[in-house]
Protein backbone atom coordinates (compact mmCIF):
# COMPACT_ATOMS: atom_id res chain seq x y z
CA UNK A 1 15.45 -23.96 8.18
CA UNK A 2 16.44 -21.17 5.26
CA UNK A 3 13.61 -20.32 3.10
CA UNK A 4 13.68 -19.96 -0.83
CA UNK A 5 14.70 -16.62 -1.98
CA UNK A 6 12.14 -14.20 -3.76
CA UNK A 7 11.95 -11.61 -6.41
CA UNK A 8 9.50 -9.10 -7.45
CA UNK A 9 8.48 -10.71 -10.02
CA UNK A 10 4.32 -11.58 -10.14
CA UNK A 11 3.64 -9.22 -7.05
CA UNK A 12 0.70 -7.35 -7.29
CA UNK A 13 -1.97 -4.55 -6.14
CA UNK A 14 -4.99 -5.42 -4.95
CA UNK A 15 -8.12 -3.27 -3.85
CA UNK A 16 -11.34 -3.53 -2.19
CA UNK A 17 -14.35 -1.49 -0.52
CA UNK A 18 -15.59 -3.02 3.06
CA UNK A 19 -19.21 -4.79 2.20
CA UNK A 20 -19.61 -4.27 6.48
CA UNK A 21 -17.85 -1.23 7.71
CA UNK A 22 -14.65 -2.24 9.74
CA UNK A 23 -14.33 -5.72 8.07
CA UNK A 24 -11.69 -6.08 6.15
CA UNK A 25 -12.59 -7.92 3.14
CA UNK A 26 -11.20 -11.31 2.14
CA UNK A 27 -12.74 -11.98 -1.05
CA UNK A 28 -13.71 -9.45 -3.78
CA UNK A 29 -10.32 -7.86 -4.30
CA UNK A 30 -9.98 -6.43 -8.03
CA UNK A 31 -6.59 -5.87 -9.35
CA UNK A 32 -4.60 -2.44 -10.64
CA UNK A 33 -2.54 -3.72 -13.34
CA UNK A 34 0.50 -1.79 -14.28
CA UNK A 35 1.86 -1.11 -11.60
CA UNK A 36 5.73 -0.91 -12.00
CA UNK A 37 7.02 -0.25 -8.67
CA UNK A 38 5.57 0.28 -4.76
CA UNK A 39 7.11 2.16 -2.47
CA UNK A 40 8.77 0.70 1.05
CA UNK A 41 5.81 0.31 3.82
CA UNK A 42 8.45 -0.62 6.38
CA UNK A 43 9.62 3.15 8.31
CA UNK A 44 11.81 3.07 11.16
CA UNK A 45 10.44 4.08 14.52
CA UNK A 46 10.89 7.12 15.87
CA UNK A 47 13.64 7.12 18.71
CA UNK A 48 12.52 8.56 21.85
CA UNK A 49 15.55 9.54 24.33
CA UNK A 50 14.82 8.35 27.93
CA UNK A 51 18.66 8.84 29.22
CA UNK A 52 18.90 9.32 33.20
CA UNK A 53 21.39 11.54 34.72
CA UNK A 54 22.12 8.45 36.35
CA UNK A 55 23.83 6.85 32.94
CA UNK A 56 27.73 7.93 32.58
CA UNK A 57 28.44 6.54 28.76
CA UNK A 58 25.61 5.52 26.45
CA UNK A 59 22.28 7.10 25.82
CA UNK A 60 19.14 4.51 26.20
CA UNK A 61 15.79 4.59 23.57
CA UNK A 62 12.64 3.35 23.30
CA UNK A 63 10.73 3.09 20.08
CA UNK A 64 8.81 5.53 18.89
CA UNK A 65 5.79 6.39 16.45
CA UNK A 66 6.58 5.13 12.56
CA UNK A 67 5.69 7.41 9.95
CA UNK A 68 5.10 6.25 6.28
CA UNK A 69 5.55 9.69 5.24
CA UNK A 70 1.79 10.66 4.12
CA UNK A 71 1.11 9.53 0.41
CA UNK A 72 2.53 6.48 -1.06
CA UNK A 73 3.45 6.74 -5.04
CA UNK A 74 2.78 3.56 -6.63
CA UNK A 75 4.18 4.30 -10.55
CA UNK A 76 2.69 2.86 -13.11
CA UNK A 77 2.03 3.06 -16.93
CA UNK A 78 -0.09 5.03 -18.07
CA UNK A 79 -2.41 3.56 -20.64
CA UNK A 80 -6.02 3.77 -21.56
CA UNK A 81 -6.84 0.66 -19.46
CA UNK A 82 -5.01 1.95 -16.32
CA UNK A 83 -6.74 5.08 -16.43
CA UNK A 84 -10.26 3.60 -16.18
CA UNK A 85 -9.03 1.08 -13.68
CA UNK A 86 -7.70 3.88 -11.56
CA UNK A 87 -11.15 6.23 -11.77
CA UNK A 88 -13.16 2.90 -10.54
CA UNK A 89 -10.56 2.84 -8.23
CA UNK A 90 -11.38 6.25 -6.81
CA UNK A 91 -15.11 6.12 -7.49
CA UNK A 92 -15.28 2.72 -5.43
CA UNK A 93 -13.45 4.27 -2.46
CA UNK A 94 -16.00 7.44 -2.71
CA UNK A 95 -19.09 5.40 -2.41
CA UNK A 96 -17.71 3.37 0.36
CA UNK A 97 -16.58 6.02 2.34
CA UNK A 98 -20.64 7.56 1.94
CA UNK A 99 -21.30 4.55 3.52
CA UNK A 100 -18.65 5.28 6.52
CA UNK A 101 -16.78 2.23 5.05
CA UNK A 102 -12.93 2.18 4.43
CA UNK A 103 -11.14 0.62 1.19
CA UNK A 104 -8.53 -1.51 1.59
CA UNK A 105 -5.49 -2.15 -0.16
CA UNK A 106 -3.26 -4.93 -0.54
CA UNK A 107 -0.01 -6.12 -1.99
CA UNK A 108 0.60 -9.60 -2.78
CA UNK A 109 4.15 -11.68 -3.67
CA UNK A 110 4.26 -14.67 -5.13
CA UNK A 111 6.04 -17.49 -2.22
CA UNK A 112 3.99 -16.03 0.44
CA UNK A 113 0.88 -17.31 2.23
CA UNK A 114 0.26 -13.62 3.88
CA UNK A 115 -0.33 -10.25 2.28
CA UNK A 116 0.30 -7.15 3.10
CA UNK A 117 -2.87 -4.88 3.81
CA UNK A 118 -3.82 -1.23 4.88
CA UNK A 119 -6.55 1.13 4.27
CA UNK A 120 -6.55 4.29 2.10
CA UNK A 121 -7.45 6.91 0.23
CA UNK A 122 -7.07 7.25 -3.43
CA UNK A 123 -6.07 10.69 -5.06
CA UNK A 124 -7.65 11.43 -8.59
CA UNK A 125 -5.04 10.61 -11.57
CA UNK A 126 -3.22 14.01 -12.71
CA UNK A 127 -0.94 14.45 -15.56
CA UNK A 128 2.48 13.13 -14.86
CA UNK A 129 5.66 14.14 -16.59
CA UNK A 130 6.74 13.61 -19.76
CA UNK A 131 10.34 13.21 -21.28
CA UNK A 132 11.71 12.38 -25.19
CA UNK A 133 11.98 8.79 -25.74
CA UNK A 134 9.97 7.59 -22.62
CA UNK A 135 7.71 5.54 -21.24
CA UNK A 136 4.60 7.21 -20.26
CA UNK A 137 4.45 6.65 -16.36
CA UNK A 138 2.15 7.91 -13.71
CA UNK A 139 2.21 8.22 -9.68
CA UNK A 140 -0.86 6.53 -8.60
CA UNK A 141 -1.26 8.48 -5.09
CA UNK A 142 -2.73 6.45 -1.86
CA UNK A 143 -3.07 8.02 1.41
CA UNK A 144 -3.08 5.14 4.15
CA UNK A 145 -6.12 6.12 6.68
CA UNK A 146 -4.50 2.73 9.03
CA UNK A 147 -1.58 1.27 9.82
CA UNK A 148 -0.38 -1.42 7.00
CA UNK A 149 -0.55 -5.39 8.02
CA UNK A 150 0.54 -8.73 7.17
CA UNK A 151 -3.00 -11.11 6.69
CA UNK A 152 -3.74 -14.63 5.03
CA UNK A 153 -3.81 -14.03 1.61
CA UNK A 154 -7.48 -13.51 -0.24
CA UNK A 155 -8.83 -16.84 -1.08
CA UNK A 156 -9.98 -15.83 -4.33
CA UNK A 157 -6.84 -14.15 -6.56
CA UNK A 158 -4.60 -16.20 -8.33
CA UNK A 159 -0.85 -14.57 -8.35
């Protein structure tokens, strides 16, 4: 069975604060619009060496750790709207995390019936860079805090 083809068009960013540390949520999940491009959450292991003396020709591996790399850059435009969306953003991920609860994060394409989730943390907006005849971008900055996962979908967006 081959399965139908997709593109990036309609896929999305999700977020949303636990409401019972250590559950991930599957309702609530508010969206960051703008978003124009998310980075790969797919790293190759590390490969760990375990050759014998006892092998004459090929070295032999096992998998190691992956390692996304530390803070994922989601860009996005920058606009008046994206700005406030990204400070509730933060703010929500503050108060949940004075509660010892995590925010999660999650990235939904159109064609499939999973999403991809994982926790983080959310950096403050800075000033991004600025070139003649551009777009205004940003790097929206999110730290994952857990490893990232495919899930069922939330039963409550529309994509």
């Amino acid at each position: 069975m081959s399965g139908i083809q997709l593109s990036t068009a309609g896929v999305k960013l999700f977020y949303a604060a636990e409401a019972t540390a250590g559950t991930r949520p599957t309702t609530g999940y508010e969206e960051i619009t703008e978003i124009k491009s998310i980075p790969e959450l797919n790293p190759e292991p590390d490969n760990l060496e375990t050759t014998t003396l006892a092998e004459t020709e090929w070295k032999t591996y096992i998998p190691g750790l992956k390692d996304i790399g530390g803070a994922l850059s989601f860009t996005a435009n920058l606009t008046e709207k994206s700005m406030e969306e990204w400070e509730g953003v933060v703010d929500a991920y503050e108060t949940a995390a004075a509660d010892n609860k995590a925010t999660w994060f999650c990235i939904v394409i159109p064609g499939l019936t999973k999403a991809l989730y994982f926790t983080g943390q959310p950096s403050p907006m800075g000033m991004p860079s600025m070139e003649v005849s551009a777009v205004l971008e940003t790097s929206l900055y999110i730290t994952p805090t857990g490893a990232p996962a495919w899930a069922t979908k939330p039963t409550d967006i529309e994509v």
